[in-house]
Structure formats: structure tokens, C-alpha cells
N, C-alpha and C. Protein backbone atom coordinates (compact mmCIF):
# COMPACT_ATOMS: atom_id res chain seq x y z
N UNK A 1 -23.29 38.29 -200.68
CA UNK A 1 -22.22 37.66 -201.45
C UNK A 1 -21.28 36.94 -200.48
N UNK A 2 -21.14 35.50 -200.74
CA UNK A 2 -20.32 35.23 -200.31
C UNK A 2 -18.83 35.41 -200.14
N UNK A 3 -18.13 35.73 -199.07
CA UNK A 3 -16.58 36.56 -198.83
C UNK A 3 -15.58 35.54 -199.43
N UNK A 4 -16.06 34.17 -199.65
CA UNK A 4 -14.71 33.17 -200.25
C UNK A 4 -14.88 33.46 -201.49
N UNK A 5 -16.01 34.07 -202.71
CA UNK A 5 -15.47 34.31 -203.66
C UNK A 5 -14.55 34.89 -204.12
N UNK A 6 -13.78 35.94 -203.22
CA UNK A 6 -12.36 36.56 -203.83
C UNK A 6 -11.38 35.69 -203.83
N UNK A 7 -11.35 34.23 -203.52
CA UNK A 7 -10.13 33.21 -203.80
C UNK A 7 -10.15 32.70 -205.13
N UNK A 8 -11.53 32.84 -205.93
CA UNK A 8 -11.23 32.49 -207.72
C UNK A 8 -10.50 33.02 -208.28
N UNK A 9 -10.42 34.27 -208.09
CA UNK A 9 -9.17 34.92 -209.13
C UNK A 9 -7.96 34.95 -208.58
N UNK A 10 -7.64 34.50 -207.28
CA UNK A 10 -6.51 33.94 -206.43
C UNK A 10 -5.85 32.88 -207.19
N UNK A 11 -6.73 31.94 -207.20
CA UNK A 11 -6.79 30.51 -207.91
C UNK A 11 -6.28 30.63 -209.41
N UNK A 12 -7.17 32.03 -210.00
CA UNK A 12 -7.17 31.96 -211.24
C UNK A 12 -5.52 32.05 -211.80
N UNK A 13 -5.12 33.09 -210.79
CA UNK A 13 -3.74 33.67 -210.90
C UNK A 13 -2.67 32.70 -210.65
N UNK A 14 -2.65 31.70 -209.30
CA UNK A 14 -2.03 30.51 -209.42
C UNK A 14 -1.96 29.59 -210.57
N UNK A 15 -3.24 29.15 -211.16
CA UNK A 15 -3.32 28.72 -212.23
C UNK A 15 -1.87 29.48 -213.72
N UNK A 16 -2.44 30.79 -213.49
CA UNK A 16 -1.67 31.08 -214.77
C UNK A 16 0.08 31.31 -213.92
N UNK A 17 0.32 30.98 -212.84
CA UNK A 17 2.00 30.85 -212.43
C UNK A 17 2.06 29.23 -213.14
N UNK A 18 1.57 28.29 -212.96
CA UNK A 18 1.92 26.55 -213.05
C UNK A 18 1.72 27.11 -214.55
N UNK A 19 1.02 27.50 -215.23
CA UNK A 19 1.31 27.71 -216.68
C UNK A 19 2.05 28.20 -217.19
N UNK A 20 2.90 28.97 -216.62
CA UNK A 20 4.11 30.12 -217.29
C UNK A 20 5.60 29.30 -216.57
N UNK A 21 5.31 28.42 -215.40
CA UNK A 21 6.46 26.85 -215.16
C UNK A 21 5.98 26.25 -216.00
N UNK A 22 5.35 25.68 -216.75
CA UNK A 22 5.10 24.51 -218.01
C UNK A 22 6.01 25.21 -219.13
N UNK A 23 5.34 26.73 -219.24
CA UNK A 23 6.15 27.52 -220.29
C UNK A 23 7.72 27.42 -220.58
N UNK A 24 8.13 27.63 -218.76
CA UNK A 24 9.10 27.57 -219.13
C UNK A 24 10.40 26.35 -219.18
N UNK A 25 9.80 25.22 -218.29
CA UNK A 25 10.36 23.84 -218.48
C UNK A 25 10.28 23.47 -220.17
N UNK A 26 9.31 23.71 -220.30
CA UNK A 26 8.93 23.24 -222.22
C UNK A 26 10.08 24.20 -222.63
N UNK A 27 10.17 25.45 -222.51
CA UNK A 27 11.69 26.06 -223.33
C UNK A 27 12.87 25.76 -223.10
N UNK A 28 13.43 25.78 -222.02
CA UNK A 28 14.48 25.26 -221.63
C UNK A 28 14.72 24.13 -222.29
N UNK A 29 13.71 23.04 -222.14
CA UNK A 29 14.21 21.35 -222.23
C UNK A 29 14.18 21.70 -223.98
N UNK A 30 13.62 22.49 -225.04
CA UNK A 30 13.48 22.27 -226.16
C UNK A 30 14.91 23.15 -226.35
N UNK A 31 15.47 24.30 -225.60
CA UNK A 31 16.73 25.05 -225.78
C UNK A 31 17.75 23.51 -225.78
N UNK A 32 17.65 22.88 -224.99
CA UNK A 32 18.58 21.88 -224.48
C UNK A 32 18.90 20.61 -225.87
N UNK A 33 17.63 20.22 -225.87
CA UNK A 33 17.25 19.14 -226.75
C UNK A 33 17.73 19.68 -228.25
N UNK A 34 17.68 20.90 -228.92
CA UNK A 34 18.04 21.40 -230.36
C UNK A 34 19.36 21.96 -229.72
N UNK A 35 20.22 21.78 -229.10
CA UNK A 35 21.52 22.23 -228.75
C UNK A 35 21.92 24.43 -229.03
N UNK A 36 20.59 24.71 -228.79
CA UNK A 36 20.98 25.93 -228.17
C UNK A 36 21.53 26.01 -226.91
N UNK A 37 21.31 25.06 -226.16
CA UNK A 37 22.31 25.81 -224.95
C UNK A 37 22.74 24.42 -224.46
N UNK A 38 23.21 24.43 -223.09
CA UNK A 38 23.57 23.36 -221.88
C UNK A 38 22.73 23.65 -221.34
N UNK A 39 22.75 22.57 -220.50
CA UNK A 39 22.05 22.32 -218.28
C UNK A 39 22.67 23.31 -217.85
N UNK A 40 23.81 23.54 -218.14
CA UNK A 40 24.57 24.63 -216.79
C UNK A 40 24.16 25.79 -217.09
N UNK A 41 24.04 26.56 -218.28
CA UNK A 41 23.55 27.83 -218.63
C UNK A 41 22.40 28.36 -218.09
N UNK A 42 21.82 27.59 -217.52
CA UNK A 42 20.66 27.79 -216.61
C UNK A 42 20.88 27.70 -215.03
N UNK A 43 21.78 27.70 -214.63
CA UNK A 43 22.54 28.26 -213.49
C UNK A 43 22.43 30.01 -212.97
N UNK A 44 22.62 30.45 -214.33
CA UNK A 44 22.87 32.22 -213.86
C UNK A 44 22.07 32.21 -214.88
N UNK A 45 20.94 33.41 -214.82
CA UNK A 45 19.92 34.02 -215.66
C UNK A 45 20.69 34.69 -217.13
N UNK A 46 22.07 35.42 -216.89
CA UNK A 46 22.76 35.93 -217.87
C UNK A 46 23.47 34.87 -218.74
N UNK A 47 23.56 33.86 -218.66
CA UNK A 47 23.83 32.81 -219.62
C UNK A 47 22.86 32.01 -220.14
N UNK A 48 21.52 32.12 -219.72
CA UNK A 48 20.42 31.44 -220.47
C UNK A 48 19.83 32.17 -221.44
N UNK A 49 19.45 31.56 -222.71
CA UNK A 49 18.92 31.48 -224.07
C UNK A 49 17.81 31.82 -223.86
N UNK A 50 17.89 33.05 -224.88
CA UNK A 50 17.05 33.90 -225.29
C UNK A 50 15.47 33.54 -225.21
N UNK A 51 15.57 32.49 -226.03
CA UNK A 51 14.42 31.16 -225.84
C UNK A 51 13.60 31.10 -224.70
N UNK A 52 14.03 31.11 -223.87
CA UNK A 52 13.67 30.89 -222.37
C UNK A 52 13.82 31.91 -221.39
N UNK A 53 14.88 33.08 -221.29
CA UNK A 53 14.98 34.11 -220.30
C UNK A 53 13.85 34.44 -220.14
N UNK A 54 12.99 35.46 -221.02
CA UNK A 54 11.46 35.68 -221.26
C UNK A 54 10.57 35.13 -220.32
N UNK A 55 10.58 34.00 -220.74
CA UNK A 55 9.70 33.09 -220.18
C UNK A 55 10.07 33.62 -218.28
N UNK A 56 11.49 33.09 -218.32
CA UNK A 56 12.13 33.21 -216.58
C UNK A 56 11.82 34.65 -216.04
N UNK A 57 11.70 35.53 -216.91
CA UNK A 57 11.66 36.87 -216.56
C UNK A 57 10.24 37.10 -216.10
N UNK A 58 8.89 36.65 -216.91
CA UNK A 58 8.09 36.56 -216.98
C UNK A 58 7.49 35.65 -215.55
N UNK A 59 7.91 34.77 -215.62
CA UNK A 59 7.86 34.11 -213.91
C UNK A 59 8.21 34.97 -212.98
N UNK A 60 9.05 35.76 -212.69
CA UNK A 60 9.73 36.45 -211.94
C UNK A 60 8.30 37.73 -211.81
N UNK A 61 8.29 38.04 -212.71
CA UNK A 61 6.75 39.13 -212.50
C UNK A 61 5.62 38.93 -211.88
N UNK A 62 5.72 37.10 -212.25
CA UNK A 62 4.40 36.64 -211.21
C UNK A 62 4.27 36.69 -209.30
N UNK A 63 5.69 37.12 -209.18
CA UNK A 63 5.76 37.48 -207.94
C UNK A 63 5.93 38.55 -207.56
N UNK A 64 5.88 40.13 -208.26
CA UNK A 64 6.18 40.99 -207.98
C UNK A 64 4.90 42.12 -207.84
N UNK A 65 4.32 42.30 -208.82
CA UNK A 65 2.82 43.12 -208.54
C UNK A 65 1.90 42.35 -208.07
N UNK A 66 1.39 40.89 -207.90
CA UNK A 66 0.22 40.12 -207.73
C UNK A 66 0.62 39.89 -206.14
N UNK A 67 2.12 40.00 -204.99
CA UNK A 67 2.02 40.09 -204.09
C UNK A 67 0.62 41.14 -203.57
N UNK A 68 0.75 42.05 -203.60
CA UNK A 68 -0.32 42.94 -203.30
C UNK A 68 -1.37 42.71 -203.80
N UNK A 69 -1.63 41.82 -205.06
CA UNK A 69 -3.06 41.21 -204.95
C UNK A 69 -3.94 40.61 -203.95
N UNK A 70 -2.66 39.75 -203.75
CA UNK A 70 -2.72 38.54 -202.62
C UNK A 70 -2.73 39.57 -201.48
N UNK A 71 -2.33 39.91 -200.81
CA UNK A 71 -2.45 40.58 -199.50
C UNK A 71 -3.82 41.52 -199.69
N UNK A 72 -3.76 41.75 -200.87
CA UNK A 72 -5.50 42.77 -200.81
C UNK A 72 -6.46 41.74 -200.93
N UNK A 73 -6.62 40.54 -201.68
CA UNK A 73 -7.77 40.05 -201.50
C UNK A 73 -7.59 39.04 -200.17
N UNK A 74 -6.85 39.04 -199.64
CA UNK A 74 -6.56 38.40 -197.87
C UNK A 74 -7.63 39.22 -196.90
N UNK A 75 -7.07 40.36 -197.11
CA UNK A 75 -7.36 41.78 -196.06
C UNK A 75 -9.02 41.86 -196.52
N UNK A 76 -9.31 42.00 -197.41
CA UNK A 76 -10.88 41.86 -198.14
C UNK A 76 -11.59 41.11 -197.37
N UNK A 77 -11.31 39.80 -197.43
CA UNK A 77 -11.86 38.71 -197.30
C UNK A 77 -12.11 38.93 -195.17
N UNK A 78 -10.63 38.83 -194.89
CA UNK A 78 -10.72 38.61 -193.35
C UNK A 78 -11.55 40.32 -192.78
N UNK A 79 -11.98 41.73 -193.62
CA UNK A 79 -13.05 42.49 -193.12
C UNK A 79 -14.39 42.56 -193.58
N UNK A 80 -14.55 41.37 -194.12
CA UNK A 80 -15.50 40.96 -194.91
C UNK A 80 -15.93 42.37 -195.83
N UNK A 81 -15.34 42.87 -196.82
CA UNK A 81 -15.19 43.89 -197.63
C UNK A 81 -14.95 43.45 -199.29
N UNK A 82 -15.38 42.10 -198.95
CA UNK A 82 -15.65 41.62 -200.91
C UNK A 82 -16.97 42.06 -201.08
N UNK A 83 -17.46 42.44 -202.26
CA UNK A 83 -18.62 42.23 -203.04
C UNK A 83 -18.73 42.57 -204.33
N UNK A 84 -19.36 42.80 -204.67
CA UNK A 84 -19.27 42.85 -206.58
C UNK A 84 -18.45 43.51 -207.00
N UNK A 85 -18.15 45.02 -206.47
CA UNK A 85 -17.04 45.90 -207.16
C UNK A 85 -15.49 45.20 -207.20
N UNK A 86 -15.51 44.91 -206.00
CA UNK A 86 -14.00 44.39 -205.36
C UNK A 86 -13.93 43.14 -206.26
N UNK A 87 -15.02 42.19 -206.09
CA UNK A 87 -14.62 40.60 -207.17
C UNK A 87 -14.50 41.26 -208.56
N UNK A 88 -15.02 42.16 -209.24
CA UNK A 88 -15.00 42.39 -210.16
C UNK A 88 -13.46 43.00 -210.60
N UNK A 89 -13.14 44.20 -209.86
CA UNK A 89 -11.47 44.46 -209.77
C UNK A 89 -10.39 43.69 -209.70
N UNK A 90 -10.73 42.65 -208.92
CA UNK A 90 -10.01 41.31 -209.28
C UNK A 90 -9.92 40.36 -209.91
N UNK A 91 -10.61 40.35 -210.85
CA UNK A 91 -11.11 39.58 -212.08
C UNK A 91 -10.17 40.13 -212.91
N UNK A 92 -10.46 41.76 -213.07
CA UNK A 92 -10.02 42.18 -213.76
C UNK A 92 -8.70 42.52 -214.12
N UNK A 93 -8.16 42.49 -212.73
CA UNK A 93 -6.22 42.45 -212.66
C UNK A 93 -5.93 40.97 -212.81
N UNK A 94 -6.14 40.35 -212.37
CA UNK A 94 -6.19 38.71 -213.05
C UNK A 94 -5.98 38.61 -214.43
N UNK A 95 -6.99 39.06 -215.42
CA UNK A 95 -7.42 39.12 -216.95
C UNK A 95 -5.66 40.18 -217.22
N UNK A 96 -5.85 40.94 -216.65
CA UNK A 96 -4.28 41.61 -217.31
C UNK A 96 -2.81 41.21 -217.15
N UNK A 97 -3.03 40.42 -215.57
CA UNK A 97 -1.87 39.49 -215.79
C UNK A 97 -1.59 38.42 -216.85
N UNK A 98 -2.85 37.99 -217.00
CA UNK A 98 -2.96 37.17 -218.47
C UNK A 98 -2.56 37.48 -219.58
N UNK A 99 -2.65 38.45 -220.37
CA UNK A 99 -2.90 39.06 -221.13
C UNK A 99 -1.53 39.93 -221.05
N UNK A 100 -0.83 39.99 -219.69
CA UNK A 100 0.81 40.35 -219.80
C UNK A 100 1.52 39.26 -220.09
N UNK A 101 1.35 38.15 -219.50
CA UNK A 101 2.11 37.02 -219.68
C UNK A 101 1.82 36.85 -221.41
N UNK A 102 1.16 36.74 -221.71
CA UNK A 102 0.61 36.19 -223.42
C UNK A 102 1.44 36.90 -224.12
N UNK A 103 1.77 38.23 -223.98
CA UNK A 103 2.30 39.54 -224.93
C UNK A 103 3.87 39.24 -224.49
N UNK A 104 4.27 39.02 -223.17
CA UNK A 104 5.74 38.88 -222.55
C UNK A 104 6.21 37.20 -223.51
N UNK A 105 5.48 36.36 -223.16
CA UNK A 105 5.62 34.96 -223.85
C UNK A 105 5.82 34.92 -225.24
N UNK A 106 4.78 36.14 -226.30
CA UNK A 106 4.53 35.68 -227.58
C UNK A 106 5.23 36.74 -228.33
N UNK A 107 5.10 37.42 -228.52
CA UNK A 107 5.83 38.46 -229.51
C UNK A 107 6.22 39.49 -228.49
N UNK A 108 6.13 39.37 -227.35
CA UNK A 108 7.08 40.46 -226.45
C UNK A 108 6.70 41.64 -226.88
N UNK A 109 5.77 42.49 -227.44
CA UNK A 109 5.88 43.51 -227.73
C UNK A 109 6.16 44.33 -226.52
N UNK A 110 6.90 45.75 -226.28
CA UNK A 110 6.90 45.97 -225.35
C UNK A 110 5.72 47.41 -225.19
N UNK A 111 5.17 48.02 -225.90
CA UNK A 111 4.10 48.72 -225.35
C UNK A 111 2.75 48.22 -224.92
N UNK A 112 2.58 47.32 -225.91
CA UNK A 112 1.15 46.30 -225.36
C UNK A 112 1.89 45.86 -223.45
N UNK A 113 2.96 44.92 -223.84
CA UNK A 113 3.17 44.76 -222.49
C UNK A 113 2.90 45.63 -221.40
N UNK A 114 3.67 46.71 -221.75
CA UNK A 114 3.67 47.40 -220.67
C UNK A 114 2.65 48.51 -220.23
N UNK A 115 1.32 48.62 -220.94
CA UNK A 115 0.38 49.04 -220.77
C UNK A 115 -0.75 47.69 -220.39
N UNK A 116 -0.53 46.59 -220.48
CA UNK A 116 -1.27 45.72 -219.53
C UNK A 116 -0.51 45.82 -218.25
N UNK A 117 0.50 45.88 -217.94
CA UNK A 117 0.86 45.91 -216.34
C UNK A 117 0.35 47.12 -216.09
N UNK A 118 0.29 48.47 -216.32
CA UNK A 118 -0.20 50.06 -216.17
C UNK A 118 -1.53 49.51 -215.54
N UNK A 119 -2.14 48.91 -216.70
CA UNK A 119 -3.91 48.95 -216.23
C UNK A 119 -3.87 47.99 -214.81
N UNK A 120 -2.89 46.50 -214.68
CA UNK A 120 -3.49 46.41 -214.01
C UNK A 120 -3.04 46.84 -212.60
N UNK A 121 -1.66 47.36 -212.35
CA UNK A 121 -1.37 48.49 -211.49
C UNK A 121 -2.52 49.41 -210.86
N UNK A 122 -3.03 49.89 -212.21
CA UNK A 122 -3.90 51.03 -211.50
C UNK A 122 -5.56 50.35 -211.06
N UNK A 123 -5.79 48.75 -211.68
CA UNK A 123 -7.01 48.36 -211.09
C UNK A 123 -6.71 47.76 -209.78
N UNK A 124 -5.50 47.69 -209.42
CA UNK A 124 -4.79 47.35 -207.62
C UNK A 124 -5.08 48.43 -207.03
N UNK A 125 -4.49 49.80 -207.49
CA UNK A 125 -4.61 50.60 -207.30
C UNK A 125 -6.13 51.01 -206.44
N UNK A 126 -6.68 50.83 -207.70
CA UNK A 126 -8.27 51.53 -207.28
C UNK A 126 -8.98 49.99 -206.10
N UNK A 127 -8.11 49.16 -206.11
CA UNK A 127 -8.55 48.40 -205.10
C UNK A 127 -8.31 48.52 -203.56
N UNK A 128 -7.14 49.16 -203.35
CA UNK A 128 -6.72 49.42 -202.49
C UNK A 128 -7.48 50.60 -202.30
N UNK A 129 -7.61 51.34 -202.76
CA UNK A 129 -8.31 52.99 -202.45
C UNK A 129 -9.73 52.76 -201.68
N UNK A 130 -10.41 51.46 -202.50
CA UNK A 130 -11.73 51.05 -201.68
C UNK A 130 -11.57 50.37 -200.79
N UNK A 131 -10.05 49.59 -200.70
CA UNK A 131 -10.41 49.17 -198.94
C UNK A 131 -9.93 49.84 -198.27
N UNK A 132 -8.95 51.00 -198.23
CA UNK A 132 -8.66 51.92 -196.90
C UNK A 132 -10.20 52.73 -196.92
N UNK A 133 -11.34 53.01 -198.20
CA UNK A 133 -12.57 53.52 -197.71
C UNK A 133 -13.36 53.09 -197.10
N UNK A 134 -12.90 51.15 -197.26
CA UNK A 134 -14.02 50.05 -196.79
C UNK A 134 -13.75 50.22 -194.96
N UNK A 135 -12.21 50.43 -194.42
CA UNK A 135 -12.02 50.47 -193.58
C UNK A 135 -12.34 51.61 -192.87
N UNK A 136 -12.56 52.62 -193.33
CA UNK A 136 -13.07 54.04 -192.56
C UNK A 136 -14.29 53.96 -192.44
N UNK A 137 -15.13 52.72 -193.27
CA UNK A 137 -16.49 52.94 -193.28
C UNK A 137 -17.02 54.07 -194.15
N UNK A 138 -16.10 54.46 -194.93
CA UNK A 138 -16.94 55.49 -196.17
C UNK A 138 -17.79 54.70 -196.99
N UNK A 139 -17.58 53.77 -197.40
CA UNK A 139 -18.42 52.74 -199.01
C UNK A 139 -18.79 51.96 -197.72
């Protein structure tokens, strides 16, 4: 298997950040345009419309658990320790960031939400567990 396949779901995940900035330029400018809010209210997070915080909040997540994506499928790649299990684990935390953003974006529910971040927590989780094994040479 080739070791650059763990940059698709890298990619994939970039992809869905420029989609959740579309998300949230499109709310804002439509908050703006139907006179829910001002330009300036979007200065401080606590004065922006409801409309749109979500969305901003939701951006803000894209940098907080998927750091450690990114540094695990880095570390993967440079001990050459990708192959099917590992691309597949990353597919699969990918698919739940998705699938958080969709639930955070659309009806917010908050247990769906917050049992897609759980799962994909714990499929980081179990990613990391196989590369400190990949690195001892256990797997």
C-alpha cells in the first residue's frame, strides 16, 4: 500500500473546513442582508446571531480534535505505518467529522452531536494505540 494514501482523508477533512467557511460567509452575509444583525456584531463571537454563531462554533471544532488527526496521519505516513486498518480509521474519523458538522449546522441536536464527536474521539483513539504498537513493533 502505498504510504501517501493517508493524505485523502487529510484532503477529505480540508475539504469539509472550506465547506463549513462557505457555511458560514453564506450566514453571516444572509444575517446582514435580512437585517438580523450588523458588520460589527461579528467582531466579538458574543454579539453574533444566532444564525451564524453555530456555524463559527462549528469552525472552531475543525481545529480542535482533527489537530491530532493531522499529526497522526503525519507520524503514520513519515514510519511508514499506513495500511488498510490505519486508512480505514481515518476514513472513518473523517465520516464523523462530517456527520458532526451536518448535526452542529442542521438541527443542532445535541446528543446525535455529541456522540459523533465520542465515536470519532475514540476511532483517534484506537489510532493512536496502533501507532505507539506500530512503533514498538508489536503489529
Amino acid at each position: 500500500m502505498s504510504q501517501t494514501t493517508i493524505f485523502w482523508p487529510v484532503l477529505a477533512h480540508v475539504l469539509l473546513i472550506y465547506i463549513v467557511y462557505a457555511a458560514l460567509g453564506r450566514r453571516r452575509y444572509g444575517a446582514i442582508r435580512s437585517g438580523e444583525a450588523k458588520a460589527g456584531q461579528f467582531k466579538v463571537r458574543s454579539t453574533e446571531p444566532a444564525s451564524s454563531v453555530t456555524v463559527a462554533a462549528n469552525l472552531t471544532n475543525q481545529f480542535e480534535l482533527p489537530v491530532l488527526f493531522y499529526v497522526l496521519c503525519l507520524t503514520l505516513h513519515l514510519t511508514n505505518g499506513v495500511n488498510y486498518l490505519t486508512l480505514a480509521l481515518m476514513w472513518i474519523f473523517v465520516a464523523s467529522r462530517y456527520f458532526h458538522a451536518w448535526i452542529h449546522l442542521t438541527s443542532n441536536h445535541l446528543l446525535l452531536r455529541s456522540r459523533s464527536f465520542f465515536v470519532g474521539a475514540v476511532i483517534l483513539l484506537l489510532g493512536w494505540i496502533w501507532f505507539a504498537l506500530h512503533l514498538l513493533g508489536a503489529v
